[in-house]
Protein backbone atom coordinates (compact mmCIF):
# COMPACT_ATOMS: atom_id res chain seq x y z
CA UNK A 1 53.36 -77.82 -3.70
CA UNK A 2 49.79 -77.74 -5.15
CA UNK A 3 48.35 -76.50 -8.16
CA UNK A 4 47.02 -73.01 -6.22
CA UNK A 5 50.04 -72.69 -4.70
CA UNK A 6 52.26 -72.56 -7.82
CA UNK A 7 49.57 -70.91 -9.42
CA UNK A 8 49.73 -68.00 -6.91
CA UNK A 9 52.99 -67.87 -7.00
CA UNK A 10 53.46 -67.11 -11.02
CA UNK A 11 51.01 -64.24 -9.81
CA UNK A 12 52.51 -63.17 -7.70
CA UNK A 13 55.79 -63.00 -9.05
CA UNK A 14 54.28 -61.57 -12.52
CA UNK A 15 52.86 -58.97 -10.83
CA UNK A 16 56.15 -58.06 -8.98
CA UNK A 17 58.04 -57.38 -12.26
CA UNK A 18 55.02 -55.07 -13.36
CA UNK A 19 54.77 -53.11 -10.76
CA UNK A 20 57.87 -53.80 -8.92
CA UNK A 21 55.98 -54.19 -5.47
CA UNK A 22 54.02 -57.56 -3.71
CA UNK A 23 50.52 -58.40 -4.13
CA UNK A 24 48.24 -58.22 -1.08
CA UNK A 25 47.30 -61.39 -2.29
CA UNK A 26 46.16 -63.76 -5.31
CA UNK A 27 42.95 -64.75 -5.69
CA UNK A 28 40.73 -67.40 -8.56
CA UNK A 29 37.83 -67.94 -10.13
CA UNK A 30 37.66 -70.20 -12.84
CA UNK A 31 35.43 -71.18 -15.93
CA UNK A 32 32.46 -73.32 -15.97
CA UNK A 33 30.76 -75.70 -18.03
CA UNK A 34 27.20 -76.25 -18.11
CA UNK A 35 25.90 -79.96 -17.72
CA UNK A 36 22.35 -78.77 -19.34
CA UNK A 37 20.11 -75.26 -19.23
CA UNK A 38 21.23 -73.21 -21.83
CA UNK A 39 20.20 -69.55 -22.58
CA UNK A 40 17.64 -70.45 -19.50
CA UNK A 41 19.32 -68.01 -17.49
CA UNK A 42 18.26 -64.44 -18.24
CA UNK A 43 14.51 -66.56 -18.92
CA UNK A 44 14.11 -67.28 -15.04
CA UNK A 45 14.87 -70.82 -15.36
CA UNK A 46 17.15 -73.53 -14.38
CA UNK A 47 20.67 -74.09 -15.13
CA UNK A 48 23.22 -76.61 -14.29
CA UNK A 49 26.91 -76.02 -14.72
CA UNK A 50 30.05 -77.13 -12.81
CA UNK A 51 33.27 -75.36 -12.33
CA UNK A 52 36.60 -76.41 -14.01
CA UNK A 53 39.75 -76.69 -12.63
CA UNK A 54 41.19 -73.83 -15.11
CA UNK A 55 40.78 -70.67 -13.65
CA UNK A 56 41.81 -66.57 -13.89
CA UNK A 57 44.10 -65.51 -10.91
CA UNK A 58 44.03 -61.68 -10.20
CA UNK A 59 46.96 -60.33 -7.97
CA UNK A 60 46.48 -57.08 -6.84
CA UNK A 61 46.93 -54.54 -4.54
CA UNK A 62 45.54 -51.34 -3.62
CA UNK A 63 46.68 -47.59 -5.03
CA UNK A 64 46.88 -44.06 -3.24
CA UNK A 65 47.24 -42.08 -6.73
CA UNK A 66 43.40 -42.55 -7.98
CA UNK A 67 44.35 -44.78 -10.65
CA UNK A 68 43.92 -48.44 -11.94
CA UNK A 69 46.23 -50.31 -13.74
CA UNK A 70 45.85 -53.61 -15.38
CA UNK A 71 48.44 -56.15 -16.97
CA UNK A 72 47.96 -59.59 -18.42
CA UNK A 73 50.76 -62.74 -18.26
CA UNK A 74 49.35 -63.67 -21.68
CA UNK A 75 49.15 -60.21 -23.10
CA UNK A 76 51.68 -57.89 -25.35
CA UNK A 77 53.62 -57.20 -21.52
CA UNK A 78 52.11 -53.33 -21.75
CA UNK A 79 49.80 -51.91 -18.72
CA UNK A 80 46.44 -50.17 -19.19
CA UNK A 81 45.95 -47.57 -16.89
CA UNK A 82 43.80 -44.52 -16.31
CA UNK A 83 42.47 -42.41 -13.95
CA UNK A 84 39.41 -44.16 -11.79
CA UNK A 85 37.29 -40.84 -12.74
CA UNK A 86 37.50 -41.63 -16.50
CA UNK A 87 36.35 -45.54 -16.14
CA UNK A 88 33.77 -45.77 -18.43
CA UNK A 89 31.67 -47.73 -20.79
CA UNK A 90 34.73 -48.01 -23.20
CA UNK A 91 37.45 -46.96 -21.35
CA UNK A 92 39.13 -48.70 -20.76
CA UNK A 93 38.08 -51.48 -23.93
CA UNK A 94 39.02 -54.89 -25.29
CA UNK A 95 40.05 -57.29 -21.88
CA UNK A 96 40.97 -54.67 -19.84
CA UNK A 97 37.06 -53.12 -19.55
CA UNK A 98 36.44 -57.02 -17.64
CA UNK A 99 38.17 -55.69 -14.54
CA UNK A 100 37.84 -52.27 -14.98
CA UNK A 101 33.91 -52.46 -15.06
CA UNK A 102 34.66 -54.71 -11.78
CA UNK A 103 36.69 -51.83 -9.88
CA UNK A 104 34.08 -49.35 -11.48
CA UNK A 105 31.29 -50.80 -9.78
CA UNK A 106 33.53 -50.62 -6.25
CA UNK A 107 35.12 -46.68 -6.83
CA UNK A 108 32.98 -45.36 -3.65
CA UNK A 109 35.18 -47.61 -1.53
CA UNK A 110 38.23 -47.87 -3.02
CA UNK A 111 39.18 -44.04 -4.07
CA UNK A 112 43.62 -45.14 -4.31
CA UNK A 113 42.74 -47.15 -7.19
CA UNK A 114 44.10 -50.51 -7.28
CA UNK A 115 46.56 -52.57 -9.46
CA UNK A 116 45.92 -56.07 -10.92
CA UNK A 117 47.48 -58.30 -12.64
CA UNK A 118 45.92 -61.51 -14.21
CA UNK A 119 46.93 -64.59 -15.04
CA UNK A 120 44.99 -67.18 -16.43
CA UNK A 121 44.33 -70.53 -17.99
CA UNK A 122 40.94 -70.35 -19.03
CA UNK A 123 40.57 -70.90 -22.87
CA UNK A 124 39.00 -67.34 -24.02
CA UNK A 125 36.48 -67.65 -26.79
CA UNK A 126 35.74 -71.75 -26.24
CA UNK A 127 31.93 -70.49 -24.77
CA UNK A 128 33.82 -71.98 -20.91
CA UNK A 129 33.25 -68.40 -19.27
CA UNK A 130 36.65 -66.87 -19.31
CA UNK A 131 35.32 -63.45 -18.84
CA UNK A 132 33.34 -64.55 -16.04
CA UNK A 133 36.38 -65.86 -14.30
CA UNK A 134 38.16 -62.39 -14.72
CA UNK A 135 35.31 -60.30 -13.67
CA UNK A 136 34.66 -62.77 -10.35
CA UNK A 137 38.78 -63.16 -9.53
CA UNK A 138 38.63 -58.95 -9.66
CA UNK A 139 35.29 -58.98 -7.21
CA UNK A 140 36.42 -60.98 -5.05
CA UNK A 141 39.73 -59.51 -4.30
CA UNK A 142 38.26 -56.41 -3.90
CA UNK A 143 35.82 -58.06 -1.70
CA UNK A 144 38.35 -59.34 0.54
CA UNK A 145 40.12 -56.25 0.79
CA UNK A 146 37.81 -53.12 0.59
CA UNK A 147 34.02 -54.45 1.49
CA UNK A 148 34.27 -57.96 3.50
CA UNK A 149 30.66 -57.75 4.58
CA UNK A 150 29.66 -58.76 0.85
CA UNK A 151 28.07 -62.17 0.25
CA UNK A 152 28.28 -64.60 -2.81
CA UNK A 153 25.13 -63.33 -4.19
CA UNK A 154 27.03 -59.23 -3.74
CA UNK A 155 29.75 -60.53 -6.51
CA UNK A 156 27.70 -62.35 -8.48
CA UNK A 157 25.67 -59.17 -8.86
CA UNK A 158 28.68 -56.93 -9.16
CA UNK A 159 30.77 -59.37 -11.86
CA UNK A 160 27.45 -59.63 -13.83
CA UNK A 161 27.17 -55.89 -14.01
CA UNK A 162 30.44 -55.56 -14.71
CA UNK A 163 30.04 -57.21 -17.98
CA UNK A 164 26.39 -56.19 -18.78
CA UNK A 165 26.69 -52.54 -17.75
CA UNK A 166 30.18 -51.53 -18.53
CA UNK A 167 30.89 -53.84 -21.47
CA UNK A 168 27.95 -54.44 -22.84
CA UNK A 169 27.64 -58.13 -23.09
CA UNK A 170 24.25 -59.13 -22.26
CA UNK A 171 24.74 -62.16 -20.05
CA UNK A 172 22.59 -64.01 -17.59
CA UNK A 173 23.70 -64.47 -14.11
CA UNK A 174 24.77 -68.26 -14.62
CA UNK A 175 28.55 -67.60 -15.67
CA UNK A 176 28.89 -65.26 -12.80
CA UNK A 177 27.47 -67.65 -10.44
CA UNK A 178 28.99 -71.23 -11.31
CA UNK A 179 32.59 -69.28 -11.32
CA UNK A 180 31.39 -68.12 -7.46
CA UNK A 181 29.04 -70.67 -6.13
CA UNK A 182 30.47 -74.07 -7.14
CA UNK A 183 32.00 -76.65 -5.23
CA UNK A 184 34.32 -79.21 -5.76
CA UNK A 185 32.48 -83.15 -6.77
CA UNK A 186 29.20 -81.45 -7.43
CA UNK A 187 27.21 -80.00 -10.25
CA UNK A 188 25.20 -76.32 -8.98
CA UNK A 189 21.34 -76.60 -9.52
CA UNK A 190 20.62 -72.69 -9.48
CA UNK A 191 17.07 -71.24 -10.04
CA UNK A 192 17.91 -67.56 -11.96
CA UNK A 193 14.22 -66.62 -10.61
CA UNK A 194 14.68 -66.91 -6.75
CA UNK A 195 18.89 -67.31 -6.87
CA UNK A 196 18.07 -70.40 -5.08
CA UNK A 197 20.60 -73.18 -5.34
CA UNK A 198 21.43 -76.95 -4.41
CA UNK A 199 24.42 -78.74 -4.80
CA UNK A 200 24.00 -81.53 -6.29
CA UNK A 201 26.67 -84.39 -6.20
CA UNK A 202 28.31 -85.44 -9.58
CA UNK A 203 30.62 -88.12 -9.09
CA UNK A 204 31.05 -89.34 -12.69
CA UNK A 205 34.97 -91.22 -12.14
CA UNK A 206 32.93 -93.12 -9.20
CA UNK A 207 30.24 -94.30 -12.34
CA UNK A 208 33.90 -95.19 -14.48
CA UNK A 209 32.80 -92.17 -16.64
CA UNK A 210 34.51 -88.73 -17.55
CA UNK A 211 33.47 -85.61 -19.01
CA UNK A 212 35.10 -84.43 -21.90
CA UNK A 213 35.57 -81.14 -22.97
CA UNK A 214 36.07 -80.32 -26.99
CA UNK A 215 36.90 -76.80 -28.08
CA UNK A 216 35.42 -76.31 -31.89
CA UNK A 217 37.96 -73.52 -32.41
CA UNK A 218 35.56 -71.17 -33.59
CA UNK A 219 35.46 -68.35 -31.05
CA UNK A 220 32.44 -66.65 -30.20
CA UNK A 221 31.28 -63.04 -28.87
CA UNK A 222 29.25 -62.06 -26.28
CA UNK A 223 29.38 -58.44 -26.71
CA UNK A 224 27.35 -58.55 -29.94
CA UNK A 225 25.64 -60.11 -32.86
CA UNK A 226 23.40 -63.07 -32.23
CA UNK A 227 23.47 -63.69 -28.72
CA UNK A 228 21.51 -60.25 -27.89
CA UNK A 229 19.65 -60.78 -30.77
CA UNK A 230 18.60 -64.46 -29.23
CA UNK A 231 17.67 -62.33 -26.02
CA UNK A 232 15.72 -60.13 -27.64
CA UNK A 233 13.55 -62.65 -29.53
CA UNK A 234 13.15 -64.67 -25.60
CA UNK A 235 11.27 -61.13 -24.34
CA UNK A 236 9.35 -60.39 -27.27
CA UNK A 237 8.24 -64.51 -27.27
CA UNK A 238 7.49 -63.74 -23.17
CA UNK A 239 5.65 -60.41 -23.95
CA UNK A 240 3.50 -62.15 -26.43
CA UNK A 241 2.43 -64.76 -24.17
CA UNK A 242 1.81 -62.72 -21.20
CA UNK A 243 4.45 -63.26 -19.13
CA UNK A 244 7.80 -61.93 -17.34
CA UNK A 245 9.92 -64.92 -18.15
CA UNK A 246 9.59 -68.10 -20.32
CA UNK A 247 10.34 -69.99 -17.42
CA UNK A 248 6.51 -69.30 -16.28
CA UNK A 249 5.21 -71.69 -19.16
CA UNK A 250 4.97 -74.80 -18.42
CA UNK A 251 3.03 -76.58 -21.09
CA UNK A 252 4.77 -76.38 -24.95
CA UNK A 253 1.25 -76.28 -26.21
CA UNK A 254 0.76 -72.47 -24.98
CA UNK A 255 3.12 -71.80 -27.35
CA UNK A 256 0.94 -72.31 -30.26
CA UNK A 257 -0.39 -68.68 -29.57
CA UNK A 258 2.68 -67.61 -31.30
CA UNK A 259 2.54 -69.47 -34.47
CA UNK A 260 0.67 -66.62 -36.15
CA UNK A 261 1.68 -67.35 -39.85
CA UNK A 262 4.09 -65.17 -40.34
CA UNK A 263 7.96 -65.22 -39.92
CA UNK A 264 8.50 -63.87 -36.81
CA UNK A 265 5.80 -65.81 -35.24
CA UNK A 266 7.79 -68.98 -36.50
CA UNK A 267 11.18 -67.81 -34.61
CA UNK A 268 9.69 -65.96 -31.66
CA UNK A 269 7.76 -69.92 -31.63
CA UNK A 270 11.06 -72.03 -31.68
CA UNK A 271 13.49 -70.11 -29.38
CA UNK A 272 10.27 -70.33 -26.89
CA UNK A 273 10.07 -74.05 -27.46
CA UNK A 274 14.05 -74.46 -26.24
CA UNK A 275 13.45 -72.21 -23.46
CA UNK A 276 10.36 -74.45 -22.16
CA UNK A 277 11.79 -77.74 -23.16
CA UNK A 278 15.32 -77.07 -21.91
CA UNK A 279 13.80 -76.12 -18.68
CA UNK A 280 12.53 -79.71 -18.56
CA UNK A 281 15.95 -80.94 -19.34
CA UNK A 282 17.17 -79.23 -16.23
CA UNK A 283 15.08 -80.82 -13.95
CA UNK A 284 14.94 -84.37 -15.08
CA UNK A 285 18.80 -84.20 -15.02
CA UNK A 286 18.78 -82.89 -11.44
CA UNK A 287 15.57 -85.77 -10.55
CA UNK A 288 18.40 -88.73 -11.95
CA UNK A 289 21.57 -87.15 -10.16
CA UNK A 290 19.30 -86.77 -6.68
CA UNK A 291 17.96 -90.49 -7.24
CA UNK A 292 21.50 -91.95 -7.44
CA UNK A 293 20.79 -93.60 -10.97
CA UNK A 294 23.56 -94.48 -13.35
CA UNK A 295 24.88 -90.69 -14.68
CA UNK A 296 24.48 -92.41 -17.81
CA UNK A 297 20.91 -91.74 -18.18
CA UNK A 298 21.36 -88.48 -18.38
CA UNK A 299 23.48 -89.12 -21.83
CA UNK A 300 20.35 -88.87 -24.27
CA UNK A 301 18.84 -85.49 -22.43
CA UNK A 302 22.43 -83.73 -23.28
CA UNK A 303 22.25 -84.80 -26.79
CA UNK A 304 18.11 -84.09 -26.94
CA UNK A 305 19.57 -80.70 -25.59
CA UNK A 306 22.13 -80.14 -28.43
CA UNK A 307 19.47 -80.80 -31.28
CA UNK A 308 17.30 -77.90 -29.74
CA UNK A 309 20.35 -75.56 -29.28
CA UNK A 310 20.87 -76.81 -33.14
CA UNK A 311 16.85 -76.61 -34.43
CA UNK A 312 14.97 -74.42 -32.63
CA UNK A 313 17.67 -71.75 -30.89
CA UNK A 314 20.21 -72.06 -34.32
CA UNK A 315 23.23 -71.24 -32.69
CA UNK A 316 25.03 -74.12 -33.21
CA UNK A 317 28.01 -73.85 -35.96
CA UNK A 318 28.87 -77.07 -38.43
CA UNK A 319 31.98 -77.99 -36.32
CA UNK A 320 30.12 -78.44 -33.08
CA UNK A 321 27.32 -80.49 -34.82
CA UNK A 322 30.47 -82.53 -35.83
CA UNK A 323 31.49 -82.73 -32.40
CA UNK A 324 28.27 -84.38 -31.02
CA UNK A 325 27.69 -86.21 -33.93
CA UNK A 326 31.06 -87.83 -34.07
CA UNK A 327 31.14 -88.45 -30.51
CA UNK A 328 27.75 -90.18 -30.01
CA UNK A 329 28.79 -92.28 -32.81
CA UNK A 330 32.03 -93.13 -31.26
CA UNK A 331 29.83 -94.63 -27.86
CA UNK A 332 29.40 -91.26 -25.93
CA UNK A 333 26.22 -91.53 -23.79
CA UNK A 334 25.29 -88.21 -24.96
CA UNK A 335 27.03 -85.04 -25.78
CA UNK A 336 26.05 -81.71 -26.48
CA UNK A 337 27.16 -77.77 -27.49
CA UNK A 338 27.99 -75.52 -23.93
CA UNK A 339 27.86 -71.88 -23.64
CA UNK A 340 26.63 -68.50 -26.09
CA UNK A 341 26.81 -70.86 -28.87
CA UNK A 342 28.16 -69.61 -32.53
CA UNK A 343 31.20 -71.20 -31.34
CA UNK A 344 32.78 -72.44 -28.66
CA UNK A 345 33.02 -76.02 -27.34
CA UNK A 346 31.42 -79.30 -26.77
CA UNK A 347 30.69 -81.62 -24.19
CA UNK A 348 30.56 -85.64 -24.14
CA UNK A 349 29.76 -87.99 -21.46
CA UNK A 350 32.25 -90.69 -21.90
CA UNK A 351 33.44 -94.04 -20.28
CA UNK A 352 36.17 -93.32 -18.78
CA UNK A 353 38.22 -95.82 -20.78
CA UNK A 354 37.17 -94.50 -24.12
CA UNK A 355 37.92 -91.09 -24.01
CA UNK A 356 41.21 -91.47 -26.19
CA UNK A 357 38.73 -93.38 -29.05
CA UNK A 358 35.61 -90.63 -28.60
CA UNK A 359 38.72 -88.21 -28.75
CA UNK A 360 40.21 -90.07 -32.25
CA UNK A 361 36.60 -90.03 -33.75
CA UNK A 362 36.23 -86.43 -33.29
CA UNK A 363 40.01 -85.30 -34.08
CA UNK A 364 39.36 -87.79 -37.72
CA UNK A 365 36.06 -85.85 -38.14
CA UNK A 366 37.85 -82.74 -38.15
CA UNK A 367 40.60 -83.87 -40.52
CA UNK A 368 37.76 -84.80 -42.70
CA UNK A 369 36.09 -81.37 -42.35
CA UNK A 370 39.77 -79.70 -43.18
CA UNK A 371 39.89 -78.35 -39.55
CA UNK A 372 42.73 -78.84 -37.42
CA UNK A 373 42.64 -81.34 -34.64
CA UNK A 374 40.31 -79.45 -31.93
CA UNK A 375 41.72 -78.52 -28.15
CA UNK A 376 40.10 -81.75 -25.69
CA UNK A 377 40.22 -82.45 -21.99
CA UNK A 378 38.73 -83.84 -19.68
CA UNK A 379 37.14 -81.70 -16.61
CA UNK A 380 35.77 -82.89 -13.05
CA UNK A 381 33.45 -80.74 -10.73
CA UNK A 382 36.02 -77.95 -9.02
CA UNK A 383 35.95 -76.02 -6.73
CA UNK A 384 34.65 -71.97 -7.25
CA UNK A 385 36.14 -68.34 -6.49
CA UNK A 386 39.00 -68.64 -3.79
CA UNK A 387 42.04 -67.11 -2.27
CA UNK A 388 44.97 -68.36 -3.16
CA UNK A 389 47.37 -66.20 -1.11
């Protein structure tokens, strides 16, 4: 039996003790990690991520009462439910406003309400886009059963409102669509201007390397504090120079306009500089993956990455500075902080047969920092939103 299959059928059975009825069927998205383009999303740039092989399964199955109810396998065993006239901004909150803002955005064509349960193995708060895997499983099970003539870019859309509109986490559109547009062995080359996207083959175990993934331990939140506030500065930096998006400067010396002297002008100055810069990084990662060089060239732009994340975008926290650090000095290629940042996790581009030191190096930096050993893995380009059964 395969992974999906089992997977489904935890779902499946979950979902029959909660409700005490079947499924119409199980469906996954799962997390993503981003090879390089960070923040460049909601700038009209160019990001890079892969899919994992963890993923959020939603079971669910249509209502003729007007209501939604949602359960969790790794929540308290209770059900949210309400009325599909009082979803809200904040109602439902906390997990449950993921889906609901999902079945929100579909009410006109689904008036029974719908029940769903979810069950997942994303790591929430590790910066791998767990909530983007919940709000994607939800769209496109309701896809599949209320409005099949909806596309990929249709539930990218709809997950990405779900979370910006209804729960107030001011996301790009790259979570949304690695956890719907990637495929399995290759790395998604998206432009968040045009939604125009290549996939672009990553076949690191062929190169006798492996990606690994570190979780710092410090969660992160979306919904508030720095990431909006990073946001913010990226328009004001645009507005100053004249422009809808960062992505439409090309040359880091236009962005001496904003080094006016004062304060402000020195941040608005820096986050513009990552923005431009990590643009760059985008590309000449894509250029070396579509020229068939040794992925280990790419190693230095993933760490050049991390020390703008670190320097000029300051989200970076000491433990995932201790991350890279430790594993660059252990013989990664390159590593670097993924997602929000303020937390999160870390990734390293590794020989295949050194993960176990690169993972030692980092585990004794932690025991040095007082930190417990951090969560590692290793992930491979998966496969994106499916139906499992």
């Amino acid at each position: 039996m395969s992974r999906d299959q089992r997977a489904a059928d935890r779902a499946q059975q979950a979902f029959r003790e909660q409700f005490g009825t079947a499924a119409e069927g199980v469906w996954a998205a799962p997390g993503r990690v981003n090879v390089i383009g960070e923040h460049t999303d909601y700038n009209g740039g160019f990001v890079l991520p892969i899919a994992l092989a963890h993923t959020t399964r939603a079971a669910v199955a249509r209502r003729d009462d007007g209501r939604l109810a949602v359960a969790s396998r790794q929540g308290d065993g209770g059900v949210v439910e309400l009325d599909l006239a009082d979803l809200a901004p904040g109602r439902p909150d906390g997990w449950a406003g993921y889906p609901a803002g999902v079945v929100a955005g579909m009410r006109d064509r689904l008036p029974g309400g719908a029940s769903v349960l979810v069950d997942s193995d994303v790591p929430v708060g590790a910066g791998l886009s767990s909530s983007a895997a919940l709000t994607c499983s939800v769209a496109l099970a309701l896809r599949d059963l209320v409005a099949p003539e909806l596309g990929a870019p249709d539930l990218v859309e709809l997950a990405r409102r779900a979370e910006n509109d209804f729960v107030g986490a001011p996301t790009g559109i790259l979570d949304q669509s690695a956890s719907v547009l990637c495929t399995a062995g290759h790395a998604l080359f998206l432009d968040t201007r045009d939604r125009s996207s290549e996939q672009v083959p990553l076949d690191l175990a062929g190169a006798g390397l492996a990606l690994l993934v570190v979780d710092s331990g410090v969660t992160h939140e979306h919904a508030g504090g720095g990431y909006g506030d990073r946001r913010r500065e990226c328009e004001e930096a645009a507005r100053r120079l004249g422009v809808d998006f960062l992505r439409e400067v090309e040359d880091v010396g236009r962005l001496g306009v904003l080094a006016d002297g004062t304060a402000e002008g020195d941040v608005l100055l820096r986050r513009a500089r990552h923005i431009v810069t990590e643009d760059a990084r985008v590309l000449q990662v894509v250029a070396a993956l579509r020229s068939d060089a040794d992925p280990r060239r790419i190693g230095p732009v993933l760490t050049a990455g991390h020390e703008s994340l670190r320097d000029d975008f300051e989200i970076s926290v000491p433990l995932l500075d201790a991350i890279v650090e430790s594993a660059v000095a252990a013989g990664a290629h390159g590593a670097r902080m993924v997602g929000g940042g303020f937390g999160g996790s870390a990734i390293a581009l590794v020989e295949a047969d050194a993960v176990d030191a690169v993972t030692a190096a980092v585990a004794a930096r932690f025991e040095r920092e007082g930190s417990p050993a951090p969560r590692t893995f290793v992930t491979v380009p998966s496969a994106g939103a499916r139906r499992l059964a």
